[in-house]
N, C-alpha and C. Protein backbone atom coordinates (compact mmCIF):
# COMPACT_ATOMS: atom_id res chain seq x y z
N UNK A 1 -104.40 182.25 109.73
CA UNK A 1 -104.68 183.56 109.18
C UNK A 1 -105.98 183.54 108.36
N UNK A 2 -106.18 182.69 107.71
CA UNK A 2 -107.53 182.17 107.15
C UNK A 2 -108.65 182.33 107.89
N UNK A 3 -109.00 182.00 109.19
CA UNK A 3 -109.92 182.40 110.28
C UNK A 3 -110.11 184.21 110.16
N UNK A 4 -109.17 185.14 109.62
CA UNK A 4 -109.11 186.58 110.23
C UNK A 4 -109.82 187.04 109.00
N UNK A 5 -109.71 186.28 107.76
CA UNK A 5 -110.06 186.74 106.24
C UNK A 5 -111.57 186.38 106.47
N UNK A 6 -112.03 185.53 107.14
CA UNK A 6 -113.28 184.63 106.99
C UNK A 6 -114.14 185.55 107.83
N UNK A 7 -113.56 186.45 108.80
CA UNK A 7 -114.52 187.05 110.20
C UNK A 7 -114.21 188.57 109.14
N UNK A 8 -113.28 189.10 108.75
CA UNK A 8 -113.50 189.93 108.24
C UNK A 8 -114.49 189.94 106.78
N UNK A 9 -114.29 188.83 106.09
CA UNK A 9 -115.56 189.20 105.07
C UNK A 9 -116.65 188.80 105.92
N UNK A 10 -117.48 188.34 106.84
CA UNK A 10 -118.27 188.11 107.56
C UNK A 10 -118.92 189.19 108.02
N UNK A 11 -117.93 189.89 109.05
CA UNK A 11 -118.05 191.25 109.26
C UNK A 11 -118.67 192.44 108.14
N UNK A 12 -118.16 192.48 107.08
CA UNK A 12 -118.31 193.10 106.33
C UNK A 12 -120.31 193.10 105.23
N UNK A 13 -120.13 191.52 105.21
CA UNK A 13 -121.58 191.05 105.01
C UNK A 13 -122.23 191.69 105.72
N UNK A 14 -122.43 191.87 107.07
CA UNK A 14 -123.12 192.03 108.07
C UNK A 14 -123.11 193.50 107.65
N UNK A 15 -122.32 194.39 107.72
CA UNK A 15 -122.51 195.79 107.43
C UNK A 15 -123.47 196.31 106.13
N UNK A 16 -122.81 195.46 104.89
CA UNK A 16 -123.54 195.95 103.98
C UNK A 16 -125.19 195.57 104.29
N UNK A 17 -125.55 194.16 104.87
CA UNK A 17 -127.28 194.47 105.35
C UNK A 17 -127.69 195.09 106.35
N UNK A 18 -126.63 195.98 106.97
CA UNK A 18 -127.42 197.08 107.72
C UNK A 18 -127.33 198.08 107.13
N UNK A 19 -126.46 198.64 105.88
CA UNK A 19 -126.90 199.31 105.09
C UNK A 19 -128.26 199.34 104.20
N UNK A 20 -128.59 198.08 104.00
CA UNK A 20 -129.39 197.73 103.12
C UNK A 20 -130.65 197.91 103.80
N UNK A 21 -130.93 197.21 105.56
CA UNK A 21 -131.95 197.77 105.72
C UNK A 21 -132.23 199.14 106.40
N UNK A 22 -131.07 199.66 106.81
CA UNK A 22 -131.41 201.47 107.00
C UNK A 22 -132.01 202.24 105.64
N UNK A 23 -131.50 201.28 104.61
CA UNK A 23 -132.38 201.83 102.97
C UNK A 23 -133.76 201.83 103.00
N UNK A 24 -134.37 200.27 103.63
CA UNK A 24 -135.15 200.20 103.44
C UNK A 24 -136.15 200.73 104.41
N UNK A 25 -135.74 201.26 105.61
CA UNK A 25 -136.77 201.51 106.88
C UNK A 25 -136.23 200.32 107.99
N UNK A 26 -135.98 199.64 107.89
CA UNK A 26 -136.09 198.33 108.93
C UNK A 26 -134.83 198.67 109.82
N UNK A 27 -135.06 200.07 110.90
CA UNK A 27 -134.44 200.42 111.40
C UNK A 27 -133.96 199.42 112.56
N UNK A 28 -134.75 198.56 113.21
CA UNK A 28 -134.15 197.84 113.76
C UNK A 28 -133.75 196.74 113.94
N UNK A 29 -133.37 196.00 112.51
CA UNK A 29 -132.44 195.06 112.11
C UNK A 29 -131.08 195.34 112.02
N UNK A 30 -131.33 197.22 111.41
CA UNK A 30 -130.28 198.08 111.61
C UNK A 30 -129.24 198.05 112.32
N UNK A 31 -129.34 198.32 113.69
CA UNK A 31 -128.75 197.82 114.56
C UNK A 31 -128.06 196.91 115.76
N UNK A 32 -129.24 196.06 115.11
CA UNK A 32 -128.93 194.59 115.33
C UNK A 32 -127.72 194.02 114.00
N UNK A 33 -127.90 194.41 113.13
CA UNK A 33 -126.35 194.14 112.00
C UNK A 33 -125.33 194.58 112.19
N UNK A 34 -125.66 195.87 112.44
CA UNK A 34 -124.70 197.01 112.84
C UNK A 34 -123.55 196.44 114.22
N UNK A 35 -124.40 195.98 115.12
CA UNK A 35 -123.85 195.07 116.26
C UNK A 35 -122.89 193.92 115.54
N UNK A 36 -123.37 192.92 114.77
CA UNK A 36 -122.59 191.86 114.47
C UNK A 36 -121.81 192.19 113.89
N UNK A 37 -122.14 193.36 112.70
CA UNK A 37 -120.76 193.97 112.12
C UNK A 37 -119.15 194.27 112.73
N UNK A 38 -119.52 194.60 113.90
CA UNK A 38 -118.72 195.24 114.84
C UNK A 38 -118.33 194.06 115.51
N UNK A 39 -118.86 193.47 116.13
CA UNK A 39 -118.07 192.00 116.29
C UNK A 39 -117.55 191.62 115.99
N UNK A 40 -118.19 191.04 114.38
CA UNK A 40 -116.67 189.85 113.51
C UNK A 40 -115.71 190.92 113.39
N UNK A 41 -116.58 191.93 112.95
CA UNK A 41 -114.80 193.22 112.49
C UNK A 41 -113.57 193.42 113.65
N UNK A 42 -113.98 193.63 114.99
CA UNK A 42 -113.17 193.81 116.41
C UNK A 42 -112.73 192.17 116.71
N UNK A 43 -113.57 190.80 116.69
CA UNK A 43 -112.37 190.21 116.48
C UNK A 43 -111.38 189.82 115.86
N UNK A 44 -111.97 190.04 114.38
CA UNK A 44 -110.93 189.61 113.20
C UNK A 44 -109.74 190.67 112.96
N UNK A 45 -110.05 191.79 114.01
CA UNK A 45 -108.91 192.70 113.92
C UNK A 45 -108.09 192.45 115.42
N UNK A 46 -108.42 192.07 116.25
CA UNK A 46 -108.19 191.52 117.47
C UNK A 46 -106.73 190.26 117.38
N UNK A 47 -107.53 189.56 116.40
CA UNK A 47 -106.51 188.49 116.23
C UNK A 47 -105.39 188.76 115.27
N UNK A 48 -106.21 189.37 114.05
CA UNK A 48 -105.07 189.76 113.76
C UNK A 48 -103.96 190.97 114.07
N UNK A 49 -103.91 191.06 114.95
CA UNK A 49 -102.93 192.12 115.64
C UNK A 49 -102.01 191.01 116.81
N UNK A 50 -103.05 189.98 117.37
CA UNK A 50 -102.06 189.08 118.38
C UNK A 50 -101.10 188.43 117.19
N UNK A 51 -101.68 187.53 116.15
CA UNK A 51 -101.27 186.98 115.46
C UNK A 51 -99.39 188.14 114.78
N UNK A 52 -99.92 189.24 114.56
CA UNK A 52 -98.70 190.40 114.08
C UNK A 52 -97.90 189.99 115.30
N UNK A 53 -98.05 190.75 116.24
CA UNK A 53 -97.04 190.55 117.45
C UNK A 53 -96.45 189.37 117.69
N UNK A 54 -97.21 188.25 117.52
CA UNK A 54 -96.31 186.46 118.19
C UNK A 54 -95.84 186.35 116.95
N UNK A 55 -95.57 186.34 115.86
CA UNK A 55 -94.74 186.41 115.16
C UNK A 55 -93.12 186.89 114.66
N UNK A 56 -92.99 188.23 115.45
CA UNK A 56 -91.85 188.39 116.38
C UNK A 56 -91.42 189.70 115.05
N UNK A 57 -92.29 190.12 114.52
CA UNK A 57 -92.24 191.56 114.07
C UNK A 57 -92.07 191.27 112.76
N UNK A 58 -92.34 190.08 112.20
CA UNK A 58 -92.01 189.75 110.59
C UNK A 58 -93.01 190.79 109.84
């Protein structure tokens, strides 16, 4: 479960510097963060949803 905490603050890093550079102009780092954001976030939510289910509904 430690792996899902680690991709989600990861994820989250990644968002706040595409906030940071849509602040600044650097529109297209923008979306290049914006991309990784969405990554760690979709797998760390990915797993943790298999991880919910094989557990057997605890």
């Amino acid at each position: 479960m430690r792996h899902v905490y680690i991709r989600g603050l990861l994820g989250l890093i990644w968002g706040v510097a595409a906030v940071l550079c849509g602040i600044s102009g650097r529109f297209e780092m923008t979306v290049l963060y914006l991309v990784l954001c969405g990554v760690f976030l979709g797998s760390a939510f990915s797993v943790w949803k298999k991880e919910k289910g094989s557990r057997g509904g605890k």
